[in-house]
Protein backbone atom coordinates (compact mmCIF):
# COMPACT_ATOMS: atom_id res chain seq x y z
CA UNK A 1 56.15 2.12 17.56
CA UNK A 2 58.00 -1.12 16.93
CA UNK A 3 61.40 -0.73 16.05
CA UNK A 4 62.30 -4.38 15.61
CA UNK A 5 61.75 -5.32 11.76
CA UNK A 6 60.34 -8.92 12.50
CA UNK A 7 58.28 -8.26 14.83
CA UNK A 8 56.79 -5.29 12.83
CA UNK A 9 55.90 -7.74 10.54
CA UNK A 10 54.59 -9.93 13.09
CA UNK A 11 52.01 -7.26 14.00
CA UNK A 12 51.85 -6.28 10.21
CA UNK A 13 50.73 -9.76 9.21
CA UNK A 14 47.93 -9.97 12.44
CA UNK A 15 46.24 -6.45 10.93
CA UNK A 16 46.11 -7.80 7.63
CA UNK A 17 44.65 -11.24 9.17
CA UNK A 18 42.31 -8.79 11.31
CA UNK A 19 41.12 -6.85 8.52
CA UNK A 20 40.50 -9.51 6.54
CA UNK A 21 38.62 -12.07 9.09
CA UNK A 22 35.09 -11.79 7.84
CA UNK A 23 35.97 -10.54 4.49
CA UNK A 24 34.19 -13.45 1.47
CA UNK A 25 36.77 -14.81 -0.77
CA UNK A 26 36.47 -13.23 -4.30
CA UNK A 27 38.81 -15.39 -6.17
CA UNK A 28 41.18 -12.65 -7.05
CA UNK A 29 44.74 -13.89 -6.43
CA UNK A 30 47.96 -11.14 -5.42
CA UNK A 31 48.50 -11.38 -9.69
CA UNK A 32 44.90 -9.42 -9.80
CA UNK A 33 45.66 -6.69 -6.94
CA UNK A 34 44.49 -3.27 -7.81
CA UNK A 35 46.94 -0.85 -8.69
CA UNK A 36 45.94 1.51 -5.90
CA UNK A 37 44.77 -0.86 -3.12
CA UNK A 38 47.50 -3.57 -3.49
CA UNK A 39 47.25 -7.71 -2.47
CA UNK A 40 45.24 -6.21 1.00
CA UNK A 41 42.29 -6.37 -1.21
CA UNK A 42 42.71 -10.20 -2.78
CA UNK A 43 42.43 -13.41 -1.26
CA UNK A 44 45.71 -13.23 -0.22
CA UNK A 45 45.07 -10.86 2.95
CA UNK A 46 43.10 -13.97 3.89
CA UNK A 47 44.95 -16.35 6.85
CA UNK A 48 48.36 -14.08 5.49
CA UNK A 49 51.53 -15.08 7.60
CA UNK A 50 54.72 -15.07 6.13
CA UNK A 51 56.44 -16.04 8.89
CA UNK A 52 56.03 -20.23 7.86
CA UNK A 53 57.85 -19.53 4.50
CA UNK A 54 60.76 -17.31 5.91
CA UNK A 55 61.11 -20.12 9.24
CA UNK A 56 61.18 -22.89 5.97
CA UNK A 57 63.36 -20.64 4.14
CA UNK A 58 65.99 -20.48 6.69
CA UNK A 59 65.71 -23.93 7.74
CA UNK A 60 66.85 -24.77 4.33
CA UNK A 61 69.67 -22.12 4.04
CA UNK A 62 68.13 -20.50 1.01
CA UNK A 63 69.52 -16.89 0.58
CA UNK A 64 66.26 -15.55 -0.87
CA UNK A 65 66.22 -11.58 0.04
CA UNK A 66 62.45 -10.20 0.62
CA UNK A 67 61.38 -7.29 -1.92
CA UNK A 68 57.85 -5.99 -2.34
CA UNK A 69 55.88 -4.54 0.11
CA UNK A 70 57.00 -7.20 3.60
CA UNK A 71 60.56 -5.61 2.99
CA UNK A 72 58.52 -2.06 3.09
CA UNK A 73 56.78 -3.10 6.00
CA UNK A 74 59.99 -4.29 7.72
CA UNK A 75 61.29 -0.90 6.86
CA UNK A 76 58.82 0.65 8.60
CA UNK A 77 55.77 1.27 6.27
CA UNK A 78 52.43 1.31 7.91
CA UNK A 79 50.75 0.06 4.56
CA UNK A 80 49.30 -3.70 5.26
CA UNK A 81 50.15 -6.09 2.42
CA UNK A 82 48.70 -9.66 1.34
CA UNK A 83 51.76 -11.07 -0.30
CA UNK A 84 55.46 -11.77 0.02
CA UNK A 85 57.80 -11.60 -3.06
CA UNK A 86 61.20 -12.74 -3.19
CA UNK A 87 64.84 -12.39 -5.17
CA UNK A 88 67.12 -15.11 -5.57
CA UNK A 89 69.71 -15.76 -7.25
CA UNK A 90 69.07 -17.98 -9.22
CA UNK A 91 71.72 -19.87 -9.34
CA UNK A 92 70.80 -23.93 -10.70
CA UNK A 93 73.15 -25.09 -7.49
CA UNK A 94 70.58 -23.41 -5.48
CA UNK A 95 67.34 -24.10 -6.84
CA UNK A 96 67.25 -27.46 -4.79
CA UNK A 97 66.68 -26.07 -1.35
CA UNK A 98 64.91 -23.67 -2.20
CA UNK A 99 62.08 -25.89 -3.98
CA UNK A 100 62.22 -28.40 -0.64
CA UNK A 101 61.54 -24.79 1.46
CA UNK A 102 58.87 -24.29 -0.78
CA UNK A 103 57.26 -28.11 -0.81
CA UNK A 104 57.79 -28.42 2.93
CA UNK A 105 55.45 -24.84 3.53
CA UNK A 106 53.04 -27.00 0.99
CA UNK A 107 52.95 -23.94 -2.01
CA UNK A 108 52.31 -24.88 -5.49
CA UNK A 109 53.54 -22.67 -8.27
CA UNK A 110 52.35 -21.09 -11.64
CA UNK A 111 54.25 -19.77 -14.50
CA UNK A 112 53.64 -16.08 -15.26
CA UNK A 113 50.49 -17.43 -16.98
CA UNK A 114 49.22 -18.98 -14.10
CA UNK A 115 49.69 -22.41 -15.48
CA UNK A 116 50.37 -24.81 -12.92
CA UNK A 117 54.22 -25.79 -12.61
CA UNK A 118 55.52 -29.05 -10.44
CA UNK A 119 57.51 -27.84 -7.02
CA UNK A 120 60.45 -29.37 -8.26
CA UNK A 121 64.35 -27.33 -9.20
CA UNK A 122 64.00 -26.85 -13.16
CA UNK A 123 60.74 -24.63 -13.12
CA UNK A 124 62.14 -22.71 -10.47
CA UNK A 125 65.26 -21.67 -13.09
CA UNK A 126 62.57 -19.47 -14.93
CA UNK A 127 62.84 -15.79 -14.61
CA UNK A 128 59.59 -14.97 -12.45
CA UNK A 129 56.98 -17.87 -11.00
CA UNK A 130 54.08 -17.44 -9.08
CA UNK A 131 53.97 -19.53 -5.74
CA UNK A 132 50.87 -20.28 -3.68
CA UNK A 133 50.99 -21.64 0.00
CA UNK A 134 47.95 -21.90 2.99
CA UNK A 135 49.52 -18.78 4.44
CA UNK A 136 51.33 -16.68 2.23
CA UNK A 137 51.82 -16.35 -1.94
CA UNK A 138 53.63 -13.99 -4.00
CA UNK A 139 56.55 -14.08 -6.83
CA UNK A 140 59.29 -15.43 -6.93
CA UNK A 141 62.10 -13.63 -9.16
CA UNK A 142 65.60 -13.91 -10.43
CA UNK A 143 67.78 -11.48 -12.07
CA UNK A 144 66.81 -12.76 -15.23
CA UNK A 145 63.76 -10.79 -15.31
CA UNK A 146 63.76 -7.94 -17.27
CA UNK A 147 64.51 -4.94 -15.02
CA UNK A 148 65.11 -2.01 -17.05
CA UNK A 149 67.88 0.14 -15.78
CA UNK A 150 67.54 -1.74 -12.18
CA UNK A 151 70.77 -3.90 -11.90
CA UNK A 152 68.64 -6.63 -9.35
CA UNK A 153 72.08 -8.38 -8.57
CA UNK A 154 72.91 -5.30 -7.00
CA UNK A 155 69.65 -5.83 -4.60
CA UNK A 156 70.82 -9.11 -3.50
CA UNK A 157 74.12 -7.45 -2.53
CA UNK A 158 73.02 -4.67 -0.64
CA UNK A 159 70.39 -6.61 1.42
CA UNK A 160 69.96 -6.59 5.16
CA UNK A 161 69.35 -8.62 7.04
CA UNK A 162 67.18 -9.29 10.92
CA UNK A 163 67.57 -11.95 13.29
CA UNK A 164 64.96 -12.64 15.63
CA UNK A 165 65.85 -14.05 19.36
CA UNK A 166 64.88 -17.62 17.80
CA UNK A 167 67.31 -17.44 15.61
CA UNK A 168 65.42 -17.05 13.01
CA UNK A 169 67.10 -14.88 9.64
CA UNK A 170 65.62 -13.50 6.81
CA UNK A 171 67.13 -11.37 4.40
CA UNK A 172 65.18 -8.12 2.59
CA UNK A 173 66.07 -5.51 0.49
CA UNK A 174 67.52 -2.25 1.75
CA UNK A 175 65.48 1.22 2.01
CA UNK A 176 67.41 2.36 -0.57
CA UNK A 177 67.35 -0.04 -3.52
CA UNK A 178 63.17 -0.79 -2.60
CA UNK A 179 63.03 3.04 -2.78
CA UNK A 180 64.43 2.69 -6.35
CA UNK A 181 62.43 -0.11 -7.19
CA UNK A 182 58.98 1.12 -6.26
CA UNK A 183 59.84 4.43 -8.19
CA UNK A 184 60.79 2.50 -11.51
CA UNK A 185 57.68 0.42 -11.18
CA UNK A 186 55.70 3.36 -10.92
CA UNK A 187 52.28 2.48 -9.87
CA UNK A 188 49.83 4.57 -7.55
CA UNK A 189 51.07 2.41 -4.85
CA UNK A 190 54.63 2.24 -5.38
CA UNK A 191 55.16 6.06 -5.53
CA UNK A 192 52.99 6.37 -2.57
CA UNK A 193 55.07 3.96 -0.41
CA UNK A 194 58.07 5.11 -1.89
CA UNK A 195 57.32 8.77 -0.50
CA UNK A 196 56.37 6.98 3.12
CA UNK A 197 59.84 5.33 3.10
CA UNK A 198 60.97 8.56 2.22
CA UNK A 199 59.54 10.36 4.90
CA UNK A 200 57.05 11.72 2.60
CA UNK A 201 52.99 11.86 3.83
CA UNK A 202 50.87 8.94 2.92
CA UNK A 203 47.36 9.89 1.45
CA UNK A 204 44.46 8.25 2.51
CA UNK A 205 44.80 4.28 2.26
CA UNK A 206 43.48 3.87 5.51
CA UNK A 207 40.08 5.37 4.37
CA UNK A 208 40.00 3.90 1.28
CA UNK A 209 40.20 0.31 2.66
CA UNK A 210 37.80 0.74 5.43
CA UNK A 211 35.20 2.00 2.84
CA UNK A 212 36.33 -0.72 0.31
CA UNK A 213 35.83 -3.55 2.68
CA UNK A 214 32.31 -2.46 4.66
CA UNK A 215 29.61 -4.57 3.81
C-alpha cells in the first residue's frame, strides 16, 4: 500500500488512464457522470492527470484546497475517479492567479449551464464553474454556493496539506469534513466512499466497472 498521498494519486491517476486506454469517447463530460459509477465512466477518465493543474496551481500560489473524489483518493480510497474539483476562496484579490493557473494548463470554462465563459478573473467570481483542460476537468467552487448546513469556509480551514520531494504542494480537504460532505450530498457513490473512508466495506465497484466497460 502507498502511504504517501501524492503519489497515491500518482498511481490513482495511471489506473484510471489504464482503464480507460481503449475505451471510445462517448461525449459525456464529468457534469453527466452516473450517480453510481462516477466521472470513471465519462470522457474524463480519458488521458486523466491532475498532476499539470495542481504543478500550475502551485506555481501560481493559488490556495485552492482539493474536494471530491482526488482528496478521497489522497485519503486513501481505492475508488478511481475522472475529475478533480476544487474550493477556493473566492476572494476577487485572488481570482487573478488563479485564472493564469488555469490559462497556462490551457482549460476553458463553462457556467453551470455549460455555456462557454472566457478564462479571465470576473467569471471566475461566480459561485460554481465548470473547467475543462487536455488532462483533467472538474468544478470549480466557492463558498458562495449553496451548501446547506455545510459551513465550506470551514473546509478551507481545516485542509491538509502534502508536499512532494519536488516541492510540489497541494492542499485537499480533510477526512473529516469530505466525510461530511459526501454524506450531505448523498448519492450512491458518496455514501459508499464515505463508508470506505470510514473504514466501512466497499460493495462491488470493481465488478461493476469491469462489466460496464467490456466490449
Amino acid at each position: 500500500m502507498i502511504d504517501e498521498p501524492l503519489e497515491r494519486l500518482r498511481a490513482a491517476a495511471r489506473r484510471t488512464r489504464e482503464m480507460a486506454l481503449n475505451r471510445a469517447s462517448t461525449g459525456l463530460g464529468h457534469q453527466d457522470a452516473d450517480d453510481d459509477i462516477g466521472t470513471i465512466g465519462t470522457d474524463g477518465a480519458l488521458g486523466f492527470d491532475p498532476f499539470p493543474l495542481l504543478e500550475a496551481l502551485h506555481h501560481h500560489g493559488v490556495r485552492a484546497v482539493v474536494i471530491g473524489q482526488v482528496a478521497g483518493i489522497m485519503h486513501g480510497s481505492t475508488e478511481p475517479t475522472g475529475d478533480l474539483d476544487l474550493l477556493w476562496d473566492g476572494a476577487p484579490a485572488n481570482a487573478p492567479a488563479l485564472a493564469a493557473a488555469l490559462t497556462s494548463v490551457g482549460a476553458r470554462l463553462a457556467d453551470e449551464a455549460g455555456d462557454p465563459l472566457p478564462t479571465r478573473p470576473e467569471s471566475l467570481l461566480r459561485p460554481k464553474v465548470q473547467f475543462t483542460s487536455p488532462a483533467a476537468g472538474g468544478d470549480c467552487c466557492t463558498p458562495a454556493l449553496p451548501w446547506g448546513d455545510l459551513r465550506p469556509t470551514e473546509f478551507l480551514d481545516h485542509a491538509v496539506t502534502a508536499v512532494d520531494p519536488g516541492g510540489l504542494e497541494v492542499h485537499y480537504v480533510c477526512r473529516e469534513d469530505l466525510i461530511r460532505m459526501r454524506r450531505a450530498i448523498g448519492r450512491p457513490k458518496d455514501l459508499r466512499r464515505a463508508a470506505e473512508l470510514c473504514g466501512g466495506i466497499r460493495p462491488g465497484l470493481t465488478t461493476v466497472l469491469s462489466s460496464r466497460d467490456s466490449p
